[in-house]
Each structure stands twice: as structure tokens, then as C-alpha cells.
N, C-alpha and C. Protein backbone atom coordinates (compact mmCIF):
# COMPACT_ATOMS: atom_id res chain seq x y z
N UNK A 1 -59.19 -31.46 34.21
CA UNK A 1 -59.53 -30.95 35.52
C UNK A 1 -58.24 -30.52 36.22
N UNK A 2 -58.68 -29.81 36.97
CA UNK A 2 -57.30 -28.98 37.93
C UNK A 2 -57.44 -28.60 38.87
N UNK A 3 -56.57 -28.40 39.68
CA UNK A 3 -56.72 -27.35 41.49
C UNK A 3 -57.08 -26.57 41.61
N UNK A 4 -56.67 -25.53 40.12
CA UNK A 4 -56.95 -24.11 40.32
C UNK A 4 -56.40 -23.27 41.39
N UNK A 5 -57.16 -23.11 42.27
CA UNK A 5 -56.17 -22.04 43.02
C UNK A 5 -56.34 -23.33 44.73
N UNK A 6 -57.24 -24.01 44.77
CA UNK A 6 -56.61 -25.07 45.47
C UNK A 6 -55.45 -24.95 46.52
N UNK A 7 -55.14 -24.91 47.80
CA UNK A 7 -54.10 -25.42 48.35
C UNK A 7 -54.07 -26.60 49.34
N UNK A 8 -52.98 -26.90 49.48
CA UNK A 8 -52.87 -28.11 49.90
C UNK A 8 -52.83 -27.87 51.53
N UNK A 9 -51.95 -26.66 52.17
CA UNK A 9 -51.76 -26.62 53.44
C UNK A 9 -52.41 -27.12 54.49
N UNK A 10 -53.92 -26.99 54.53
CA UNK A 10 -54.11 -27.96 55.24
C UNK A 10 -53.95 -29.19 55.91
N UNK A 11 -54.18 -29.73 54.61
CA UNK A 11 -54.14 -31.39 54.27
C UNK A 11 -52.78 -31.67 54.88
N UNK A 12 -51.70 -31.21 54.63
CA UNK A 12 -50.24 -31.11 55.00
C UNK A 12 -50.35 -30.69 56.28
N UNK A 13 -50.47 -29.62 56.99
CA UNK A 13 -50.70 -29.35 58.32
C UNK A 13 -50.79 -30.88 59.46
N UNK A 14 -52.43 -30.87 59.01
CA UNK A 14 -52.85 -32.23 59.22
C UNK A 14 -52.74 -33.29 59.44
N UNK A 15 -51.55 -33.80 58.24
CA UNK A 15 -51.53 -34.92 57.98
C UNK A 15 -49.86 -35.16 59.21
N UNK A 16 -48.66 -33.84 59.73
CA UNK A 16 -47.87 -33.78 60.34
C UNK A 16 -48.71 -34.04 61.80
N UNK A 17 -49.82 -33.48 62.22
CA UNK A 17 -50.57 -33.23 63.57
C UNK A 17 -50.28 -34.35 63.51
N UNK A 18 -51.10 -35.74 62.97
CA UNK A 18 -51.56 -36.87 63.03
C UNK A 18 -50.30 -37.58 63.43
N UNK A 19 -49.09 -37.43 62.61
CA UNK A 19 -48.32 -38.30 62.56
C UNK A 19 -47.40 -38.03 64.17
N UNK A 20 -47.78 -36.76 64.86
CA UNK A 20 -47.20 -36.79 65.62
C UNK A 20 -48.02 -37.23 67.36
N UNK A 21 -49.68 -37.00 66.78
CA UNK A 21 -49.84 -37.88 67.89
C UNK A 21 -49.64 -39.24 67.73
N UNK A 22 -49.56 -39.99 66.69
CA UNK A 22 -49.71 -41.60 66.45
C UNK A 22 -48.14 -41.66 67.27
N UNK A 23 -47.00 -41.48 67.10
CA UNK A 23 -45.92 -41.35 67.82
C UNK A 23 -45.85 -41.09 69.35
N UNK A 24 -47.09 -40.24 69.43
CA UNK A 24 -47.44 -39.59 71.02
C UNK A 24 -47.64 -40.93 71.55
N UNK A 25 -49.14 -41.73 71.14
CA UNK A 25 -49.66 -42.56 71.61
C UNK A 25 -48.49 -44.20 71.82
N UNK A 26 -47.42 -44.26 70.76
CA UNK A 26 -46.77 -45.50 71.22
C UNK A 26 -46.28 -46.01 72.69
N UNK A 27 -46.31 -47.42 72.48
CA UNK A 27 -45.95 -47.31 74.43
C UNK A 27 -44.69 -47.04 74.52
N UNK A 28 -43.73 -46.96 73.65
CA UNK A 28 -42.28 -46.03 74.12
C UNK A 28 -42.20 -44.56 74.56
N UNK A 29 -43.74 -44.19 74.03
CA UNK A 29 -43.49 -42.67 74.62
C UNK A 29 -44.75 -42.79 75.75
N UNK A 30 -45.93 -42.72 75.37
CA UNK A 30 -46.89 -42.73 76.39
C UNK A 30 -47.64 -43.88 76.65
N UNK A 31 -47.56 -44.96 77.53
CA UNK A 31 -48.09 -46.41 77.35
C UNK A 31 -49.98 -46.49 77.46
N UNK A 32 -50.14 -47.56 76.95
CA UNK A 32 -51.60 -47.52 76.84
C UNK A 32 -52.85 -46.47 76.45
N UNK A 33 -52.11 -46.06 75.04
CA UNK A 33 -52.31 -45.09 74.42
C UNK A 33 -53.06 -45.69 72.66
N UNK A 34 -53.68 -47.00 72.74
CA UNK A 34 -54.40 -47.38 71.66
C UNK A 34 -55.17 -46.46 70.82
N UNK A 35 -56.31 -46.00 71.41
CA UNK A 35 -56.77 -44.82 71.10
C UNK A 35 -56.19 -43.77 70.59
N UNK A 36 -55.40 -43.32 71.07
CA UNK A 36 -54.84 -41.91 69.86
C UNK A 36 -54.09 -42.26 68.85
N UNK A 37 -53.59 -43.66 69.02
CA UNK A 37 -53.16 -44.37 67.87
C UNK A 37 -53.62 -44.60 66.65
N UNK A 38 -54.79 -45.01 67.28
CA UNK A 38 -56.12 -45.74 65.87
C UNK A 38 -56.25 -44.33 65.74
N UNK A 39 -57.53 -43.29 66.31
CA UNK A 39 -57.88 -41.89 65.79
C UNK A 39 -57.37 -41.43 65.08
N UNK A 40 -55.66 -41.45 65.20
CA UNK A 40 -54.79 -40.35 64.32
C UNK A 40 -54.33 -41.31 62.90
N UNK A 41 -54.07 -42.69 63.46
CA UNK A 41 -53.96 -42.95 62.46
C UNK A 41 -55.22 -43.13 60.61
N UNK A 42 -56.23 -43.49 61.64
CA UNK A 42 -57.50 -43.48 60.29
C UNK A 42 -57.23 -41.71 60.07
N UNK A 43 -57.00 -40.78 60.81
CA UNK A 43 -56.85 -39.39 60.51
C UNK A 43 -55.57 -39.05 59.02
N UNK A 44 -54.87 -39.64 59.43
CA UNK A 44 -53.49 -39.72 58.53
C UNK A 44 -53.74 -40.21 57.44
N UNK A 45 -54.15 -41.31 57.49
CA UNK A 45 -54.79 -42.17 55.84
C UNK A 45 -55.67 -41.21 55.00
N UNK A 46 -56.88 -40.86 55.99
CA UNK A 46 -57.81 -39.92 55.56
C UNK A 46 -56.83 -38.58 54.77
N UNK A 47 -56.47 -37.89 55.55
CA UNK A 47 -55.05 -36.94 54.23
C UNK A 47 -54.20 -37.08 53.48
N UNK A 48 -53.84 -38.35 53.33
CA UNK A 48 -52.71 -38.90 52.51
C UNK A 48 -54.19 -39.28 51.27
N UNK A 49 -55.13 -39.68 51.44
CA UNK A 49 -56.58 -40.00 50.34
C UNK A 49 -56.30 -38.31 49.91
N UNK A 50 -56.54 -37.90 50.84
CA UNK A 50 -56.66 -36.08 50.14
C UNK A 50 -56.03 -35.86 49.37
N UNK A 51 -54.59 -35.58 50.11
CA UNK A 51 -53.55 -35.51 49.20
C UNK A 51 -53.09 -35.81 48.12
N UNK A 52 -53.55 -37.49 47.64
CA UNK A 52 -53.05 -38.27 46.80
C UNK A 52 -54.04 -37.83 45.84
N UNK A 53 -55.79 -37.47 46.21
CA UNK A 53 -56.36 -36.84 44.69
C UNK A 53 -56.02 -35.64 44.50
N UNK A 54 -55.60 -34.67 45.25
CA UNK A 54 -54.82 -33.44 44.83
C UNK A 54 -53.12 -33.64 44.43
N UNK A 55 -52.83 -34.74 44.47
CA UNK A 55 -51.62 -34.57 43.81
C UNK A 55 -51.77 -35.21 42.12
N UNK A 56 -53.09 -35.74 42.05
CA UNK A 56 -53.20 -36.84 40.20
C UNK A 56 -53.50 -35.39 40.04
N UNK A 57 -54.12 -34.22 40.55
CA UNK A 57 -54.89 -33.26 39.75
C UNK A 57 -54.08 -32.19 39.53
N UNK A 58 -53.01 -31.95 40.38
CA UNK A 58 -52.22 -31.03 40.41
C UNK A 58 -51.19 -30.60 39.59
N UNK A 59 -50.69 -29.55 38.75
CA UNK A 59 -49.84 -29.17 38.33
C UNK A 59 -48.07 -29.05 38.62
N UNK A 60 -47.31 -29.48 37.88
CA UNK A 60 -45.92 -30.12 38.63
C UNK A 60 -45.01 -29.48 39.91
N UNK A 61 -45.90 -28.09 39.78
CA UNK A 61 -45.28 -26.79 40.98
C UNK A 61 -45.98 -27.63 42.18
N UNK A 62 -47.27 -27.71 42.12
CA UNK A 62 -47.94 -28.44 43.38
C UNK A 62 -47.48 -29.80 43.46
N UNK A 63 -47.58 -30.41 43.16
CA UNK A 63 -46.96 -31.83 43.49
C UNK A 63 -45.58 -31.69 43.85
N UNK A 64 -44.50 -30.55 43.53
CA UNK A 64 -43.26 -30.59 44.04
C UNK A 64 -43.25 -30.25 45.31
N UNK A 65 -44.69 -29.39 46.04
CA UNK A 65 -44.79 -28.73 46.96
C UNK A 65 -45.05 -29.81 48.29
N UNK A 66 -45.51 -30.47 47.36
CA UNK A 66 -46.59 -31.92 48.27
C UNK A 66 -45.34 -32.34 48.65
N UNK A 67 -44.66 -32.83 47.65
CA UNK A 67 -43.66 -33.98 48.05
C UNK A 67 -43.02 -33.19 48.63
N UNK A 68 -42.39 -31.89 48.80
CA UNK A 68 -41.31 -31.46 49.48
C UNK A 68 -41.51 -31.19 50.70
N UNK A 69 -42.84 -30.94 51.04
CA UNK A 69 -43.09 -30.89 52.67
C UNK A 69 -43.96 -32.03 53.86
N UNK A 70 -44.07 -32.89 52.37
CA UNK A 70 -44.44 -34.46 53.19
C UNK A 70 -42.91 -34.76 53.94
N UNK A 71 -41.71 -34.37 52.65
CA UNK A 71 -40.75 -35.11 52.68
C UNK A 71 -40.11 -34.52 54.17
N UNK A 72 -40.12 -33.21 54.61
CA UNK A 72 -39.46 -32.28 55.40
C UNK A 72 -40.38 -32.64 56.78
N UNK A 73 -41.53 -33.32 56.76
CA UNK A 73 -42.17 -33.52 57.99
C UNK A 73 -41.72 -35.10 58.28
N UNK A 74 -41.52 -35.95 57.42
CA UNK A 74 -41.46 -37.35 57.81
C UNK A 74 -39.76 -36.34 58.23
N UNK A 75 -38.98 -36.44 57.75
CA UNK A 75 -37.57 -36.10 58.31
C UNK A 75 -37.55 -35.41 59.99
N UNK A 76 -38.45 -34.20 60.14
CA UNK A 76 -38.59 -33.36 61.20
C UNK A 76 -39.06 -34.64 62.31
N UNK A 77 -39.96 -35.54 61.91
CA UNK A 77 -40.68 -36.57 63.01
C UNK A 77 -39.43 -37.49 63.48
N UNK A 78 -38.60 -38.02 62.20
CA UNK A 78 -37.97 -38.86 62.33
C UNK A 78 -36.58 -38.04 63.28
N UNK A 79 -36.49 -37.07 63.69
CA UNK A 79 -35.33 -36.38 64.08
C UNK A 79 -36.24 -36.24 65.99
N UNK A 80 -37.70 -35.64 65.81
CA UNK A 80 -38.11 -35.80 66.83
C UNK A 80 -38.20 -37.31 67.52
N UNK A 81 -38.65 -38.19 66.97
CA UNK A 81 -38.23 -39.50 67.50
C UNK A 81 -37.31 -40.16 68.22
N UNK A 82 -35.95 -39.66 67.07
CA UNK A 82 -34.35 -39.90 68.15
C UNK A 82 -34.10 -39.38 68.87
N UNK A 83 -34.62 -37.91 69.07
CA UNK A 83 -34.03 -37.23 69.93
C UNK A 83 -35.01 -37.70 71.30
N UNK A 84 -36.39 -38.04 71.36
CA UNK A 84 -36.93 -38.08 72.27
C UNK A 84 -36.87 -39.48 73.23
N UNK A 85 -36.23 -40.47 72.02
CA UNK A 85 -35.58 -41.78 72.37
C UNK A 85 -34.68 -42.01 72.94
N UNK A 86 -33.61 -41.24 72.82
CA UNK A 86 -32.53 -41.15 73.07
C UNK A 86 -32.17 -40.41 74.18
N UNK A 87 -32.73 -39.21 74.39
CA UNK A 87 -32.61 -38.28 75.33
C UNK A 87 -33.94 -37.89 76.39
N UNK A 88 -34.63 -38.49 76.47
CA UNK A 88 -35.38 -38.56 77.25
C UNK A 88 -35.50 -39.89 77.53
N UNK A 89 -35.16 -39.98 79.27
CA UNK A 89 -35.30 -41.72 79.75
C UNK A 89 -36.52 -42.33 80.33
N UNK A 90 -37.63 -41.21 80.59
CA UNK A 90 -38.37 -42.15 81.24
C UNK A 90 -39.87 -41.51 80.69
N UNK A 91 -41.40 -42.68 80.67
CA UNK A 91 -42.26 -41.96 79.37
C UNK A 91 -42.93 -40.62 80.23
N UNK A 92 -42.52 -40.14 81.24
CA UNK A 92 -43.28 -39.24 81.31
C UNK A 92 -42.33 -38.16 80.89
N UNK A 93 -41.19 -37.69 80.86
CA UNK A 93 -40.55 -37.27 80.30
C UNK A 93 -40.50 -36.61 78.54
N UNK A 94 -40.90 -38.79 78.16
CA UNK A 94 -41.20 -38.40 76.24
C UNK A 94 -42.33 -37.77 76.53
N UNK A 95 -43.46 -38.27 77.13
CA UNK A 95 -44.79 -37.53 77.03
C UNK A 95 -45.29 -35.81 76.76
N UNK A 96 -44.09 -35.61 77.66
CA UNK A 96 -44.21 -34.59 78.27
C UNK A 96 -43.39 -33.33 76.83
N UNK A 97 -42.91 -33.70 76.57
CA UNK A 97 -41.84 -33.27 75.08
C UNK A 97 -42.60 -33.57 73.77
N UNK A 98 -42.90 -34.62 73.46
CA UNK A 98 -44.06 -35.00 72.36
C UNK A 98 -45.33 -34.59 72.75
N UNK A 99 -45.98 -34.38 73.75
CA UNK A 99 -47.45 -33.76 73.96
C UNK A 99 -46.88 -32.29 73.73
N UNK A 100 -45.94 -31.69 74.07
CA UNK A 100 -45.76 -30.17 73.98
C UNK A 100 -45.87 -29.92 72.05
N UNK A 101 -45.41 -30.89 71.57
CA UNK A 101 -45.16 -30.39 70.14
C UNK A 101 -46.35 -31.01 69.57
N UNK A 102 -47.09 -31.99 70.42
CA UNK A 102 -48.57 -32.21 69.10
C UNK A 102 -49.55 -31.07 69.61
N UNK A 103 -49.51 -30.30 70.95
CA UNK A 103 -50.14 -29.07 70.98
C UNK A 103 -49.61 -28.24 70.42
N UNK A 104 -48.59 -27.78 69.31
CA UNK A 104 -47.84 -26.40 69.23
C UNK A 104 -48.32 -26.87 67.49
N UNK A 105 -48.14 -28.20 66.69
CA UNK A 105 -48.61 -28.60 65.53
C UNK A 105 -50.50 -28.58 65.79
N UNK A 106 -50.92 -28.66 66.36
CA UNK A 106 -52.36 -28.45 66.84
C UNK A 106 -52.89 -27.20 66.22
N UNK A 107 -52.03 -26.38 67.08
CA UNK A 107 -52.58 -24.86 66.76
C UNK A 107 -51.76 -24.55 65.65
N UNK A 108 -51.23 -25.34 64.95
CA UNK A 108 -50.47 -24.91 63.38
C UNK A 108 -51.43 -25.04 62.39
N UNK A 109 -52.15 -26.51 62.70
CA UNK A 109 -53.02 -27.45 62.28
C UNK A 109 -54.54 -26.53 61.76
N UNK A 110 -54.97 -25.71 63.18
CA UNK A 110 -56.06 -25.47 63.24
C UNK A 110 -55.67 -23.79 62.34
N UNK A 111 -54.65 -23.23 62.19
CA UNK A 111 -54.07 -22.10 61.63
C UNK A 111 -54.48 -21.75 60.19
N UNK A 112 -53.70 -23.43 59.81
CA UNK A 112 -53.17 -23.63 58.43
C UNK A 112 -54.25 -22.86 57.56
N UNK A 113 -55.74 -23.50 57.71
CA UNK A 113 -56.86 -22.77 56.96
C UNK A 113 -56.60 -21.32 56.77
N UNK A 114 -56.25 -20.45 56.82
CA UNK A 114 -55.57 -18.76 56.93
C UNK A 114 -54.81 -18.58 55.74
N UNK A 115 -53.97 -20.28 55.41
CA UNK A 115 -53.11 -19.63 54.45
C UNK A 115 -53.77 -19.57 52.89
N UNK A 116 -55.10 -19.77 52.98
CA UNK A 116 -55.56 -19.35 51.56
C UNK A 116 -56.01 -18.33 51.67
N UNK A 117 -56.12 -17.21 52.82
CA UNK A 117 -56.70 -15.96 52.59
C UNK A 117 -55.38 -15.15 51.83
């Protein structure tokens, strides 16, 4: 069995949205934010399940693809994190900087489907 012509973008899209509201929702950036926590996070698991049966099925070009832009979004989050930690002092501030980029990954999110045409 195989992908065939299969892409992953979505799932990847997706699985960055998620990770950046679960970050949205912490109380270092926006307090009392449980809810978008849990949502995004069962959301995140749910694509990493995706992902993980499209990566046993996938051919070594796709799985390099997987890993290379899982790898480039955990890095991109982890860079948004410090910077929003560090340089932004007070949470309406982070809020306000992390809500701008889980709406701008939103409409990346809702995009992504396009890139199999």
C-alpha cells in the first residue's frame, strides 16, 4: 500500500495552527485559557495520528518532507515563544502578537487544501 499522490500539507498546516493556539491559550500568554488548550491540543494528537499513518505508508521523499517541516515548525514556535517571552512584558501584549499569528496560520491552515490542486 502507498500514498500515491497523497499529500500531507494539510495535516502539516494543521497540526502548526494547533500548536500555536495551545501556546496562545497558556497562562504566560493569555490566562484562563483551558479551553483552547484542551481543543487544540486533542486537535494536534488528532494530526500527528494522521501523520504518523501517512508517514508508515509513505515513500522516503515523503517522510523526509514530514519530518522536515514538522521539524521547521516546532523550531519557528520555539523561536516564537522566546521572542514573545522575552519581549513582550505584559499578557495582553503576548496575546495580542500570538493571536495575530494563530489568525495569519488560520488562514494558511484553511488554504493549505489548494495545494493539491
Amino acid at each position: 500500500m502507498a500514498v500515491e499522490e497523497f499529500k500531507p500539507d494539510p495535516y502539516i498546516a494543521t497540526a502548526m495552527n494547533c500548536m500555536l493556539w495551545i501556546f496562545y491559550g497558556l497562562p504566560m500568554v493569555h490566562p484562563d485559557s483551558i479551553l483552547v488548550v484542551t481543543i487544540n491540543s486533542i486537535g494536534l494528537a488528532m494530526e500527528l495520528i494522521y501523520l504518523s499513518i501517512f508517514f508508515l505508508y509513505a515513500p522516503n521523499k515523503g517522510r523526509a518532507k514530514v519530518i522536515g517541516w514538522l521539524a521547521l515548525e516546532i523550531l519557528f514556535l520555539g523561536v516564537v515563544a522566546a521572542c514573545t517571552l522575552t519581549l513582550r512584558k505584559t499578557h495582553a501584549q503576548r496575546s495580542d502578537l500570538v493571536g495575530i499569528l494563530c489568525v495569519i496560520f488560520g488562514v494558511l491552515m484553511y488554504a493549505s487544501p489548494l495545494t493539491v490542486m
